[in-house]
Protein backbone atom coordinates (compact mmCIF):
# COMPACT_ATOMS: atom_id res chain seq x y z
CA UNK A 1 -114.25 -25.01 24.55
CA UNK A 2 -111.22 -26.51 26.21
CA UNK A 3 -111.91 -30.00 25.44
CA UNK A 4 -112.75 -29.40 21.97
CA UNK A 5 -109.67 -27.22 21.72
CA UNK A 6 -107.45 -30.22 23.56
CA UNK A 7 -108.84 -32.50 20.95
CA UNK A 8 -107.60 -31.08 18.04
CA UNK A 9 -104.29 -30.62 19.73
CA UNK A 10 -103.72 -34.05 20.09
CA UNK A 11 -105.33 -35.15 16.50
CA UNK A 12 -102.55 -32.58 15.04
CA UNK A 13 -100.24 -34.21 17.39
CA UNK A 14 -101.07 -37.72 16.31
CA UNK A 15 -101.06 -36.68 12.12
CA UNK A 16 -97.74 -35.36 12.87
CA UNK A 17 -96.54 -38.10 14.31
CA UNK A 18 -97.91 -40.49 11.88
CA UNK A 19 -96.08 -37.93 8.63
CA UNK A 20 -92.91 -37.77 10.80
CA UNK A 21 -92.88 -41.84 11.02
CA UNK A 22 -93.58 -42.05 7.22
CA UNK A 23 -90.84 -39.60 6.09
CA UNK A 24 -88.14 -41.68 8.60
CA UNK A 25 -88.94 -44.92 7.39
CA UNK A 26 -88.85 -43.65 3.83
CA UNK A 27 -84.86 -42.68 4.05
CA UNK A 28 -83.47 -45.88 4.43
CA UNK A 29 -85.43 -47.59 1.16
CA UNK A 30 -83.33 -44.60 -0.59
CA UNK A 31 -80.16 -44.97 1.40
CA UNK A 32 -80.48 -48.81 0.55
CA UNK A 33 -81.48 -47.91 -3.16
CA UNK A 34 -78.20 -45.70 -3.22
CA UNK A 35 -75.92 -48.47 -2.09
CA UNK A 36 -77.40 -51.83 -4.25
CA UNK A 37 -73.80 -53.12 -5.56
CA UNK A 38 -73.69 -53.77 -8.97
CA UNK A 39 -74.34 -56.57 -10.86
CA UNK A 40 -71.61 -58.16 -13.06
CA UNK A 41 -72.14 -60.79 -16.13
CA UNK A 42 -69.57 -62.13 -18.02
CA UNK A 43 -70.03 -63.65 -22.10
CA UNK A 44 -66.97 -65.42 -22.17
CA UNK A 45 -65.00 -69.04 -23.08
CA UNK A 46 -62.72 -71.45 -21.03
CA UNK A 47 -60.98 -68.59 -19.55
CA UNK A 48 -64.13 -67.65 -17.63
CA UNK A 49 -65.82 -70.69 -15.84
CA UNK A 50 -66.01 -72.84 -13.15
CA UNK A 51 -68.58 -75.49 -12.50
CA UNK A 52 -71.27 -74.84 -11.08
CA UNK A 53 -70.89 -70.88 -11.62
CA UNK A 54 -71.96 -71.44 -15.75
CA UNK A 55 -75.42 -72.79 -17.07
CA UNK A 56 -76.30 -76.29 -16.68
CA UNK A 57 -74.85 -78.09 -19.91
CA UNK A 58 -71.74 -75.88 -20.63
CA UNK A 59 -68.54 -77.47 -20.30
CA UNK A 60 -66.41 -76.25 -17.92
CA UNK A 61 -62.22 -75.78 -17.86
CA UNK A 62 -61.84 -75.04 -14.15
CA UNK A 63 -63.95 -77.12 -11.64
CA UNK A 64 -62.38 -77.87 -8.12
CA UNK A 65 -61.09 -81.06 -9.24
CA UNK A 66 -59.00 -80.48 -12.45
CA UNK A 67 -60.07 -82.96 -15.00
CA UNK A 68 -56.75 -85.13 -15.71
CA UNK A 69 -54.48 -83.82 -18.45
CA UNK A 70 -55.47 -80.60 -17.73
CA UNK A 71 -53.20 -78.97 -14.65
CA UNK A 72 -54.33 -75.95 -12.94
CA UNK A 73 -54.27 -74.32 -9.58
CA UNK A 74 -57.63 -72.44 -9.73
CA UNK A 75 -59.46 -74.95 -8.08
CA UNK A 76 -61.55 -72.24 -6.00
CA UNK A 77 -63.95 -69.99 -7.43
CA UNK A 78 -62.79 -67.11 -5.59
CA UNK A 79 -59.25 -67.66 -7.57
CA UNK A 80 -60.80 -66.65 -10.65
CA UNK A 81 -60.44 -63.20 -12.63
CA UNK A 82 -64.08 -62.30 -12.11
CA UNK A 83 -64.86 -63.66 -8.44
CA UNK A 84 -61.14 -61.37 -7.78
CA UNK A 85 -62.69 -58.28 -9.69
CA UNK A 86 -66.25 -58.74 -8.11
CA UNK A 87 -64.98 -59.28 -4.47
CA UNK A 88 -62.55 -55.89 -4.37
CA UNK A 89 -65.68 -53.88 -5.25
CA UNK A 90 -68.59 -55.33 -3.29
CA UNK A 91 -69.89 -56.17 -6.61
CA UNK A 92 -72.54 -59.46 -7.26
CA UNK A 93 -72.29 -61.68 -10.27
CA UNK A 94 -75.23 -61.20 -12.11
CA UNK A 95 -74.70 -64.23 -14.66
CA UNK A 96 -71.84 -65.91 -16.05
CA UNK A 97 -72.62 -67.57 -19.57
CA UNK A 98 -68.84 -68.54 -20.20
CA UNK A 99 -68.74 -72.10 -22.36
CA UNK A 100 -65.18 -73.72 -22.15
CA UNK A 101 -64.20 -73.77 -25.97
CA UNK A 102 -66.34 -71.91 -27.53
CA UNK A 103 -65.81 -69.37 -30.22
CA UNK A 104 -67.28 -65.93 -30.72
CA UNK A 105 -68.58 -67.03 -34.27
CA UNK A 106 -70.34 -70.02 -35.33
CA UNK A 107 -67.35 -71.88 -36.91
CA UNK A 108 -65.13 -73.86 -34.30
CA UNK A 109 -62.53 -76.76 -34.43
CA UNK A 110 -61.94 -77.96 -37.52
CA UNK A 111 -64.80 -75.82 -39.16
CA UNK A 112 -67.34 -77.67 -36.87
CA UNK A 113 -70.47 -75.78 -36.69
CA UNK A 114 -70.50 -74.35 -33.15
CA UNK A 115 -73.42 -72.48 -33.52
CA UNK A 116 -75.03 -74.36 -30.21
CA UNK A 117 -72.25 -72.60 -28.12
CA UNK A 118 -70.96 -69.55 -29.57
CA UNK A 119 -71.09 -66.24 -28.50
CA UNK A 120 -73.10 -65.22 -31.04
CA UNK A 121 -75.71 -67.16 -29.91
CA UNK A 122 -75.52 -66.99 -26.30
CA UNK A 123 -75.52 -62.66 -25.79
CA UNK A 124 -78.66 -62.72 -24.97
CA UNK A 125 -78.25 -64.73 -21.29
CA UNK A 126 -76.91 -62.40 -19.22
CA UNK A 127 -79.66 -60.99 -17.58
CA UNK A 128 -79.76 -57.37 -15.65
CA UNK A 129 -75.99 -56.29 -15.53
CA UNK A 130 -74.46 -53.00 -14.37
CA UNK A 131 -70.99 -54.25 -16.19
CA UNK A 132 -70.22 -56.90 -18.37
CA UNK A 133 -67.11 -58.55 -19.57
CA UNK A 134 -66.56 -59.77 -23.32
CA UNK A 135 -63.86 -62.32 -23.16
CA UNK A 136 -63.39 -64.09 -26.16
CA UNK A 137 -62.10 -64.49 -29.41
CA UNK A 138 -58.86 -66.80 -28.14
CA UNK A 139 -60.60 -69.99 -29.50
CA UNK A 140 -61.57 -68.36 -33.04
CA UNK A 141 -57.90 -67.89 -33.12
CA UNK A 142 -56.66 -71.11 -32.05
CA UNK A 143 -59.19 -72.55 -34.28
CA UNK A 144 -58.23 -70.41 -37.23
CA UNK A 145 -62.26 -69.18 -37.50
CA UNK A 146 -62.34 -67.20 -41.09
CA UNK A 147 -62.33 -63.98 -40.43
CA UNK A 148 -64.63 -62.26 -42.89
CA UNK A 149 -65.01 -58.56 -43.60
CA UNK A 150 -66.62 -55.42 -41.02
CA UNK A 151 -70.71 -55.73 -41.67
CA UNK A 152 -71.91 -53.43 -38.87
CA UNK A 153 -75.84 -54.04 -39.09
CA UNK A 154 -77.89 -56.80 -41.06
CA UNK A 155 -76.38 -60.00 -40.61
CA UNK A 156 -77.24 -62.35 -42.56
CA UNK A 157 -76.69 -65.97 -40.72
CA UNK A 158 -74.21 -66.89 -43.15
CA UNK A 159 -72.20 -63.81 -41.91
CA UNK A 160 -72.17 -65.15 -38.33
CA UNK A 161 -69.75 -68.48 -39.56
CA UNK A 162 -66.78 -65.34 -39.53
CA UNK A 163 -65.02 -63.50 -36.32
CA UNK A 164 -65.63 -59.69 -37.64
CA UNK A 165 -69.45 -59.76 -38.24
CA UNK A 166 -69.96 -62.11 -35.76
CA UNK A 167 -68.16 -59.75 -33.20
CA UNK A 168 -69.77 -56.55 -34.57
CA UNK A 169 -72.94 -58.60 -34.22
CA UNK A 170 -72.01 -59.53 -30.70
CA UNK A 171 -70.93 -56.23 -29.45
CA UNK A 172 -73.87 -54.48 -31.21
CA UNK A 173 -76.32 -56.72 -29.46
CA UNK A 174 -75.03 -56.19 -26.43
CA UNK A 175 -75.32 -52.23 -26.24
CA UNK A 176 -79.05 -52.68 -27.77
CA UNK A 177 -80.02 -55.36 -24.97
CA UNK A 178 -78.08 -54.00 -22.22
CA UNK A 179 -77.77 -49.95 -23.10
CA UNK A 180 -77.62 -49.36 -19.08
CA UNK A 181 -74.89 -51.43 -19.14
CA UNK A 182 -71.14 -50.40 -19.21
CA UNK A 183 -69.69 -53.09 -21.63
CA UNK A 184 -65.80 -54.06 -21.66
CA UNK A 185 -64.37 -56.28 -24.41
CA UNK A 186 -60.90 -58.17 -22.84
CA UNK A 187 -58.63 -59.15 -25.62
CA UNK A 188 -56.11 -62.26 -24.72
CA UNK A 189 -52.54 -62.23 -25.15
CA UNK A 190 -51.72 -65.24 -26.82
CA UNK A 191 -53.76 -65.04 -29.68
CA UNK A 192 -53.25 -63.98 -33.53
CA UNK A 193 -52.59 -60.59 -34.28
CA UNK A 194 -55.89 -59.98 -37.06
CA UNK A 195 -57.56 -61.41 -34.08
CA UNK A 196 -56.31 -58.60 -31.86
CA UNK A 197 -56.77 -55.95 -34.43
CA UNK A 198 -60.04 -56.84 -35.87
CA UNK A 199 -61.64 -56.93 -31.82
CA UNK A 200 -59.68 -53.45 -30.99
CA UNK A 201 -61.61 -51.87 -34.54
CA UNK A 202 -64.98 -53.14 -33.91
CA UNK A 203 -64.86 -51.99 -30.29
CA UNK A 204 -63.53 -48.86 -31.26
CA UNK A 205 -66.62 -48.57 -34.49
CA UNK A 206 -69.15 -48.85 -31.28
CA UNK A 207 -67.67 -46.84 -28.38
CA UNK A 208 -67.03 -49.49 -25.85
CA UNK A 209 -63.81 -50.30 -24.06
CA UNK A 210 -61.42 -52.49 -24.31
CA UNK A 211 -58.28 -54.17 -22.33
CA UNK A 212 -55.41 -55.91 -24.09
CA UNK A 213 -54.20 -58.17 -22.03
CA UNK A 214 -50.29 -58.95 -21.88
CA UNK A 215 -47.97 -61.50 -19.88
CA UNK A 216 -50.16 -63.22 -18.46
CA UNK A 217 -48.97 -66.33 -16.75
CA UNK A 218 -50.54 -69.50 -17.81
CA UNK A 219 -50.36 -73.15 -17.12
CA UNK A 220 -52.11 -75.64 -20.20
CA UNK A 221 -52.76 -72.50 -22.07
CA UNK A 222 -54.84 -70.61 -19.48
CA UNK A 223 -54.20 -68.86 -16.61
CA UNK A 224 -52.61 -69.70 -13.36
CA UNK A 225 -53.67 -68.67 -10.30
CA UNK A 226 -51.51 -65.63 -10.79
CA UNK A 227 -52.90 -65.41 -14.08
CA UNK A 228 -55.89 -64.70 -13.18
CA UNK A 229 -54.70 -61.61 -10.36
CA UNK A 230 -53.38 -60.36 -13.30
CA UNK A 231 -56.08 -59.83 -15.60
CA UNK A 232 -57.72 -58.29 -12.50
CA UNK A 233 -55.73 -56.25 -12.35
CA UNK A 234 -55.54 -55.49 -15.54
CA UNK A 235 -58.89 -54.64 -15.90
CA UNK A 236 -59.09 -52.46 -12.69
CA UNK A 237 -56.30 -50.57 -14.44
CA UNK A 238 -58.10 -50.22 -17.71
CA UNK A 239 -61.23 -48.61 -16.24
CA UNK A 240 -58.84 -46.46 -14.16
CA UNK A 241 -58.28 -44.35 -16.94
């Protein structure tokens, strides 16, 4: 009777064991689960590359060698807005479809059709984000893009060649492709004032944030090293509040 009584003490004794070294190695997959950092993506124009951090095929404003003509001090990717904002907060980049140049709508430079590179047609590349920037609409000023009237749902592609459905489109997308996703729209400085306004009413129409940026220093139109802090800051600020 004592063996068979010894027996089951020790089966009991091994189940235990084997539960107890289940539920242990269970805690870290959560405790690992709880601190995944998130992931960042960025839609944005010149203001947001560097080579080799933006698809293959995009042009690129900074690179580590400036091209000539074009003087800058971010040579480093770590000098940039969104390496800054990602490194303070143990934060990964996630993907950063930013395409020097290009406009939010389909209309660029001299009414060029820049419907191969605008932001419009490229909100659908940032994969799996946790946050992501919208940084555009400098270069639809610059290039004096039309700027159309509010159409909040049903594009047509004809309504895509003007900045306010093309941004309503953009913004729209983005919640509906991303709804896990906090989404913050960065308005530039230096750019017209319907530009400005138009961006700060279609954010508003769909609930997202937004930043306006202001005194930002710049060398050949974009920013400096110290530039770039500041919109960093900037930002940080803006989701502060």
């Amino acid at each position: 009777m004592k063996s068979i009584i010894s027996i089951f003490s020790a089966c009991v004794l091994v189940a235990f064991s084997a539960c107890a070294q289940n539920s242990t190695t269970s805690v870290p997959n959560v405790e690992e689960a709880a601190a995944t950092p998130k992931r960042v993506s960025i839609l944005g124009d010149s203001y947001s590359t560097f080579e080799g951090f933006i698809p293959e095929g995009y042009i690129a404003w900074y690179k580590p060698v400036p091209k000539e003509g074009r003087p800058t001090d971010v040579t480093r990717p770590e000098q940039t807005w969104w390496q800054i904002y990602i490194d303070r907060h143990g934060y990964e980049l996630e993907a950063n479809d930013s395409y020097s140049g290009a406009t939010v709508c389909n209309t660029g430079y001299g009414g060029a059709d820049y419907s191969d590179r605008s932001f419009a047609t490229r909100v659908g590349r940032l994969g799996n984000p946790d946050i992501i920037f919208l940084f555009g609409g400098t270069n639809d000023a610059w290039a004096e893009a039309p700027l159309g009237d509010y159409i909040w749902s049903g594009w047509s592609d004809a309504d895509l060649y003007s900045y306010r459905p093309a941004a309503a489109y953009v913004v729209s997308n983005l919640k509906e492709r991303y709804p896990e996703a906090e989404v913050l729209v960065i308005i530039n400085d230096e750019i017209s004032e319907d530009v400005k306004e138009s961006t700060v009413k279609i954010a508003d129409h769909y609930g997202v944030g937004y930043v306006q940026l202001h005194d930002i220093e710049k060398m050949s139109l974009h920013p400096d090293s110290r530039g770039m802090v500041q919109i960093a800051d900037q930002i940080d600020n803006a989701l502060a509040r």
